[in-house]
Protein backbone atom coordinates (compact mmCIF):
# COMPACT_ATOMS: atom_id res chain seq x y z
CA UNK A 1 78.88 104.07 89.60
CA UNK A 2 76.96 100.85 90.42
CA UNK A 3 77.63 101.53 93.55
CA UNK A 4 75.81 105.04 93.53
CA UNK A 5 72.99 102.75 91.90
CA UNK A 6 72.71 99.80 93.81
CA UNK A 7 71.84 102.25 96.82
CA UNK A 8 69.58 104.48 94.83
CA UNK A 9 67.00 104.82 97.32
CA UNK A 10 68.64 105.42 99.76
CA UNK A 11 68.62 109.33 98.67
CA UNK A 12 67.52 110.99 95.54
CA UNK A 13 70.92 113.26 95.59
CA UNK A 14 73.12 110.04 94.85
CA UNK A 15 70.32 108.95 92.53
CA UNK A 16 71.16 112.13 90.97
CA UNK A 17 74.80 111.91 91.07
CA UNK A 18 74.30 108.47 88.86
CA UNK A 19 71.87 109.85 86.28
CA UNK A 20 74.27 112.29 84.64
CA UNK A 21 76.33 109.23 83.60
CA UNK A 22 73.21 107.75 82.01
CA UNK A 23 71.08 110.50 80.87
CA UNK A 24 72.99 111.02 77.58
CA UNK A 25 76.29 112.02 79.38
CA UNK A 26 78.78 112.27 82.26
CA UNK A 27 78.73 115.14 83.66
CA UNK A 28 78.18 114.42 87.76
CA UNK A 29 80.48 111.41 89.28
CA UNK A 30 83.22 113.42 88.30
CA UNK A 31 83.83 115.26 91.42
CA UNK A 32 86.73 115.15 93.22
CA UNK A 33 87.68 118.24 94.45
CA UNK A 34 84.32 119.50 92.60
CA UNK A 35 82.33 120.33 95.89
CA UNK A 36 85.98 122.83 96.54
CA UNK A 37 85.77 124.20 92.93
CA UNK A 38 82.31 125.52 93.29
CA UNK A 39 83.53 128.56 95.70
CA UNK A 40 80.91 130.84 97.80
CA UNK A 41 80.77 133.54 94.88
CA UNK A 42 78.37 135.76 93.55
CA UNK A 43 77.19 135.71 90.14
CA UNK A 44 80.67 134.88 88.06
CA UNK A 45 77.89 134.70 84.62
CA UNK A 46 79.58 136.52 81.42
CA UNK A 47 76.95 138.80 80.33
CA UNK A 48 78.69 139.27 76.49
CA UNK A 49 78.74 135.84 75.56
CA UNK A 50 76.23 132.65 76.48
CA UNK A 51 79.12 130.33 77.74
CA UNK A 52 78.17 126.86 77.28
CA UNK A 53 79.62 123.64 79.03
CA UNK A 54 79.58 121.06 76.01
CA UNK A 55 80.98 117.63 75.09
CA UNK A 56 82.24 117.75 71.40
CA UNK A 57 81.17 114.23 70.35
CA UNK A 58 78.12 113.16 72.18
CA UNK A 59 75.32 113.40 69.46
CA UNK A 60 72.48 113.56 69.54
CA UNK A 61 72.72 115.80 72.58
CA UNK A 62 76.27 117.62 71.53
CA UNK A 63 78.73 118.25 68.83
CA UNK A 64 81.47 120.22 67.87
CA UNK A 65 79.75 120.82 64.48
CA UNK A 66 76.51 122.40 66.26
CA UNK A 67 74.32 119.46 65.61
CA UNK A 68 72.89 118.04 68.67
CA UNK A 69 69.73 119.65 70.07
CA UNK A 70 71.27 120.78 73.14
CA UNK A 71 73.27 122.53 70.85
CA UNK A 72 70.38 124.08 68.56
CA UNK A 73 68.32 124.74 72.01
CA UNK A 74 71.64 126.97 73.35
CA UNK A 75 71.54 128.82 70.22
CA UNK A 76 67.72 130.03 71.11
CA UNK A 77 68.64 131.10 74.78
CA UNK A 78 71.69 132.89 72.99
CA UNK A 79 69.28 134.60 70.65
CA UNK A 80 66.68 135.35 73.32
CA UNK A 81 69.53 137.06 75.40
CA UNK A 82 71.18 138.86 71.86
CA UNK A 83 74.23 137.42 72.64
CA UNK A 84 76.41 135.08 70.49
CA UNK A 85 77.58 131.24 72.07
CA UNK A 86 80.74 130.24 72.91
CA UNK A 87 81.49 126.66 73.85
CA UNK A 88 83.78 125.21 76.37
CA UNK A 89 84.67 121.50 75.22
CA UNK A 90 85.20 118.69 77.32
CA UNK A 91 84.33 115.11 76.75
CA UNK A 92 81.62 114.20 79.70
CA UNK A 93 83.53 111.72 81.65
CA UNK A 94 85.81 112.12 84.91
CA UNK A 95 86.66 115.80 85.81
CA UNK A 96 83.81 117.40 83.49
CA UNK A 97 81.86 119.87 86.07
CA UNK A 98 85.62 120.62 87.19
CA UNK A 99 86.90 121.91 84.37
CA UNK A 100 84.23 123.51 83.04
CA UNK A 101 81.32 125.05 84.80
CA UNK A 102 83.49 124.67 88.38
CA UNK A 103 86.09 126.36 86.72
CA UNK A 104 84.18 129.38 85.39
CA UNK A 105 85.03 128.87 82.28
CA UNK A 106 81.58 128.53 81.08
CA UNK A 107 77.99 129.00 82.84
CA UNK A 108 75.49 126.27 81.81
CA UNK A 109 75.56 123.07 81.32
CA UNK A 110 72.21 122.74 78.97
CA UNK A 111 71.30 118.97 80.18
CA UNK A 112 70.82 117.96 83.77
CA UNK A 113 68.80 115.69 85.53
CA UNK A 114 66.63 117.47 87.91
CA UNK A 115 67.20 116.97 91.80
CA UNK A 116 70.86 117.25 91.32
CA UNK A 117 72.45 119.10 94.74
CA UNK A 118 75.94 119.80 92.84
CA UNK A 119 74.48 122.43 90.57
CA UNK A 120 71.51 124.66 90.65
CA UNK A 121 68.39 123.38 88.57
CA UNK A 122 66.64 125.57 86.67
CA UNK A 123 63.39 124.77 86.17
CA UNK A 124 62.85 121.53 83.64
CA UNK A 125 62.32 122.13 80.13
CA UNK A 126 61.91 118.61 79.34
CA UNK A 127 60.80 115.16 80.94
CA UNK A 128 61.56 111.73 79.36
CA UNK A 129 62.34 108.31 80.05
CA UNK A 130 64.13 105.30 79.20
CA UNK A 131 62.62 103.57 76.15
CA UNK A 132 62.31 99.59 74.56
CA UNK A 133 63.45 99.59 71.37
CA UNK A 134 62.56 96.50 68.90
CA UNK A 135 61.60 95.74 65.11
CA UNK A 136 57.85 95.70 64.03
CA UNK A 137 56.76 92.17 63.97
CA UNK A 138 58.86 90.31 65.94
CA UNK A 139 56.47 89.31 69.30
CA UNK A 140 57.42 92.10 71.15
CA UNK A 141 54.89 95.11 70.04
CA UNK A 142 52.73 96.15 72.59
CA UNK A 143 55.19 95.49 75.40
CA UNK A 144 55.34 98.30 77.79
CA UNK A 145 57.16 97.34 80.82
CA UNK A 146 59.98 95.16 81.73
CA UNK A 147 57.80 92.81 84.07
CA UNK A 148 56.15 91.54 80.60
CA UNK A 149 56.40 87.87 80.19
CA UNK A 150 57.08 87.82 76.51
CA UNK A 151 60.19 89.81 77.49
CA UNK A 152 61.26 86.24 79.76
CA UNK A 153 62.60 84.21 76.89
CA UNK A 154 64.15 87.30 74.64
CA UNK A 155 67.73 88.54 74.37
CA UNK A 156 67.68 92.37 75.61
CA UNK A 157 70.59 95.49 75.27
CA UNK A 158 71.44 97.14 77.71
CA UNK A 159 73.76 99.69 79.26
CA UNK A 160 75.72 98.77 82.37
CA UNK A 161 74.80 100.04 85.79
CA UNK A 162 71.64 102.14 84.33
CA UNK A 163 68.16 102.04 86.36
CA UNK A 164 66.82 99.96 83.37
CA UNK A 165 69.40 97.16 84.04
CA UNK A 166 68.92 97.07 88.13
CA UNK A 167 65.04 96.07 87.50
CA UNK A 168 66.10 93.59 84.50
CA UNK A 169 68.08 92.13 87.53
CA UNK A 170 65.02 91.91 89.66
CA UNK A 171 62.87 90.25 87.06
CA UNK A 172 65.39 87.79 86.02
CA UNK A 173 66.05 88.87 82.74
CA UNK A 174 70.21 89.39 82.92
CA UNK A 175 71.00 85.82 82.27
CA UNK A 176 70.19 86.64 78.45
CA UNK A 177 70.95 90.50 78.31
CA UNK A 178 74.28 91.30 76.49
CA UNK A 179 75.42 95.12 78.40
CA UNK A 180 76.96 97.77 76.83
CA UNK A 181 79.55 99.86 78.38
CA UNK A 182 78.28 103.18 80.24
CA UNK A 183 81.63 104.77 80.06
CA UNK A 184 83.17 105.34 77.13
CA UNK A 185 85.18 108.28 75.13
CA UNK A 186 82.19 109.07 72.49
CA UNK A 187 84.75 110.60 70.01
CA UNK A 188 85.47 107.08 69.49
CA UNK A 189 82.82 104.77 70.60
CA UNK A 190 79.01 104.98 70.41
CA UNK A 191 77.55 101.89 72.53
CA UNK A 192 73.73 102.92 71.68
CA UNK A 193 74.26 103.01 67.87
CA UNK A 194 75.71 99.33 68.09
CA UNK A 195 72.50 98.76 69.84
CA UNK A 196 70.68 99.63 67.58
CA UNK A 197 72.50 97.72 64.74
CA UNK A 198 72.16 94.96 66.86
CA UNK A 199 68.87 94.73 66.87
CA UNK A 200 68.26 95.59 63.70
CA UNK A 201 70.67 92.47 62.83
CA UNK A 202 68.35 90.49 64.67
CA UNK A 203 71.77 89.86 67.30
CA UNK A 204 69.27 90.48 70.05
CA UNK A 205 66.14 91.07 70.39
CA UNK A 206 65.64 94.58 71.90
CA UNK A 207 67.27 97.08 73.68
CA UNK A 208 66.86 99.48 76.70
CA UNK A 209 67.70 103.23 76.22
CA UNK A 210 67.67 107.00 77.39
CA UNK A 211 64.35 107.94 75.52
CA UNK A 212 66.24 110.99 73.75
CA UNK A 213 69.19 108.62 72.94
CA UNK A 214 67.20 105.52 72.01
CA UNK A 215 64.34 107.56 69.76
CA UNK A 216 67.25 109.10 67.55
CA UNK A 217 69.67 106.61 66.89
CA UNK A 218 65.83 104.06 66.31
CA UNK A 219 65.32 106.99 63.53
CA UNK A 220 68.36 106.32 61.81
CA UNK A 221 68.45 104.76 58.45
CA UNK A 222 67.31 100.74 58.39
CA UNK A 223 65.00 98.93 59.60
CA UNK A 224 61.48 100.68 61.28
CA UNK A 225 62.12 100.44 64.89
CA UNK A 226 59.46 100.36 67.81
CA UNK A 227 60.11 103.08 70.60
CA UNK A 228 58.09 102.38 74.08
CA UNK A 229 58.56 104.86 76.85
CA UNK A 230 58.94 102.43 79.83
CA UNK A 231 56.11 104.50 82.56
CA UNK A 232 54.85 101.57 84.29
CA UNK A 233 57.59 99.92 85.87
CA UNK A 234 55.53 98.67 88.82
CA UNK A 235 59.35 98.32 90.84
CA UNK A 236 62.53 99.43 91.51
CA UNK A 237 64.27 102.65 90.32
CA UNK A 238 61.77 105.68 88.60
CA UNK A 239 62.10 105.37 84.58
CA UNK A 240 61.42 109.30 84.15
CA UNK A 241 63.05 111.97 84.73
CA UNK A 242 62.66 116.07 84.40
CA UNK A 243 65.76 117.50 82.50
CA UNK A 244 67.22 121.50 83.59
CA UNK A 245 69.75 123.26 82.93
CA UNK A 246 72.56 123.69 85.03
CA UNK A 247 73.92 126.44 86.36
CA UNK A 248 76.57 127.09 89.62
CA UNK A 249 75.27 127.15 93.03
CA UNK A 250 73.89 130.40 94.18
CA UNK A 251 73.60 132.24 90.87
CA UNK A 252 69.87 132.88 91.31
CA UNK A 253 69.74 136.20 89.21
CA UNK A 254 70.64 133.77 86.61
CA UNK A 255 68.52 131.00 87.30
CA UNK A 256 65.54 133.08 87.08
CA UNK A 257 66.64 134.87 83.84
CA UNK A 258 66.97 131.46 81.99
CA UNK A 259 63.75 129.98 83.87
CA UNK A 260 62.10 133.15 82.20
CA UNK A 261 63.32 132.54 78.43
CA UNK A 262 62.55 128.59 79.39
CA UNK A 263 58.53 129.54 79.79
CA UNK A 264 58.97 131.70 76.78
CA UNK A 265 60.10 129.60 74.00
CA UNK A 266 59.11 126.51 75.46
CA UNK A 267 57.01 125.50 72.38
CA UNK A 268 59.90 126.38 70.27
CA UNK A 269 62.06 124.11 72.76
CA UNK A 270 59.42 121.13 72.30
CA UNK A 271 59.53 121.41 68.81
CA UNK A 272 63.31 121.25 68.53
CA UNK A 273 63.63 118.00 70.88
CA UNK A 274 60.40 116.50 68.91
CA UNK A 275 62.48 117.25 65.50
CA UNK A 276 64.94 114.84 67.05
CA UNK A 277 62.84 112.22 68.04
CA UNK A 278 63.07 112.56 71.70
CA UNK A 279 59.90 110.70 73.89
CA UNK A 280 58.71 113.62 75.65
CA UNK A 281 56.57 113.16 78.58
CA UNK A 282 53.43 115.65 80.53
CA UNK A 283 53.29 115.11 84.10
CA UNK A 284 50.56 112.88 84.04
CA UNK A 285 52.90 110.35 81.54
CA UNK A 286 51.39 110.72 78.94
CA UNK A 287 53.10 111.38 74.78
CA UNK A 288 53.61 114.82 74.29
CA UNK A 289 53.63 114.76 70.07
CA UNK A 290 52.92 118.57 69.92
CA UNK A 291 54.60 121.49 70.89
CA UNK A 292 53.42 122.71 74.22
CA UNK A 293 51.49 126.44 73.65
């Protein structure tokens, strides 16, 4: 994994590969044998049911309780196709795409970075970025990128091998960070909600997060937290990213169907990711605090 990030540019597909880890999930480096799994078929999509890759505990993206806003945005494309959802569980971690979408046991995967050669894209139907999290107050509001100098002398979370912590390394500011683990079984473990504790327990000073994961858990009863999309990072890895669905390789019949109900009910998507505090972006960077008409 740090490998895949340490070489980022040198191609956007293992960029790719990486972000699925990081984006809220797992879904991508888990792929031996996945490349095999993902035969030359035709469209292999269940037309009775909207079959859903899922992890069961990875809130607030996924839960087994129907929660997460992956899971409430699954229920419109179900609706919009008048069919009900059935899930296919599987924690996002090693073997994920294999036993799931590879497999044919289900036929979307309803978060996925965009770019991503192992699955089809549809078209995005969200774009965020990682976010600085902090308390009111404390000498850090107004700070917008990493590179600020205030940011020098502070103690800052964040999550092993992510794009956030390669430019922390560039600017020096690892030697106070405390990391986080990147892999971990969420059923049992929830590195971003410690975080967040953290910092409101004044244990460090602020923290570096997945926009959707970081404007959530910031919501979250306590202490009012600061969220800062980080947009102008003037180096290293991008900070934003376009989110798809994803869907198996060739299946274009499909693709199109779900890029249809995506420019649809994507006001009624907006509103559903702004409900759970998720930094959306327009293409020119800029807050989107509205649903899109």
């Amino acid at each position: 994994m740090l490998r895949h990030l340490k070489h980022a540019r040198a191609g956007t597909g293992r960029m790719a590969h990486a972000l699925r880890w990081l984006l809220g999930g797992a879904a991508v480096l888990c792929l031996a044998g996945a490349a095999g799994a993902a035969e030359n078929r035709a469209d292999l999509v269940n037309r009775e049911v909207l079959r859903v890759c899922s992890d069961p505990a990875n809130m607030p993206f996924s839960n087994e309780a129907g929660r997460g806003f992956e899971n409430k945005i699954a229920e419109l494309v179900a609706a919009e196709l008048k069919i009900p959802v059935e899930y296919t569980w599987f924690p996002q971690a090693t073997g994920f795409l294999r036993n799931t979408l590879f497999a044919k046991r289900c036929d979307l995967v309803m978060g996925y970075v965009q770019g991503d050669e192992l699955v089809l894209n549809t078209n995005p139907y969200y774009r965020s970025a990682y976010v600085l999290v902090h308390r009111k107050g404390q000498g850090l509001d107004g700070v917008d990128t990493l590179g600020d100098e205030r940011l020098k002398t502070r103690s800052l979370g964040i999550v092993a091998g992510t794009p956030p912590a390669t430019i922390m390394a560039m600017l020096g500011l690892m030697e106070k960070a405390t990391p986080y683990p990147l892999m971990v079984d969420r059923r049992y473990e929830s590195p971003a909600e410690r975080m967040i504790a953290d910092i409101r327990a004044g244990k460090i000073d602020a923290g570096v997060l997945w926009g959707p994961i970081g404007g959530y858990f910031a919501d979250t009863p306590g202490e009012e937290l600061v969220v800062t999309p980080l947009v102008k990072e003037a180096t290293g890895p991008r900070m934003a990213y376009r989110i798809t669905f994803g869907i198996r390789q060739r299946e274009d019949e499909w693709k199109h169907v779900l890029n249809d109900i995506i420019a649809r009910r994507q006001a009624d998507i907006d509103a559903i990711l702004i409900q759970y505090h998720v930094p959306l972006l327009d293409e020119d960077m800029k807050p989107i605090t509205a649903p899109r008409r």
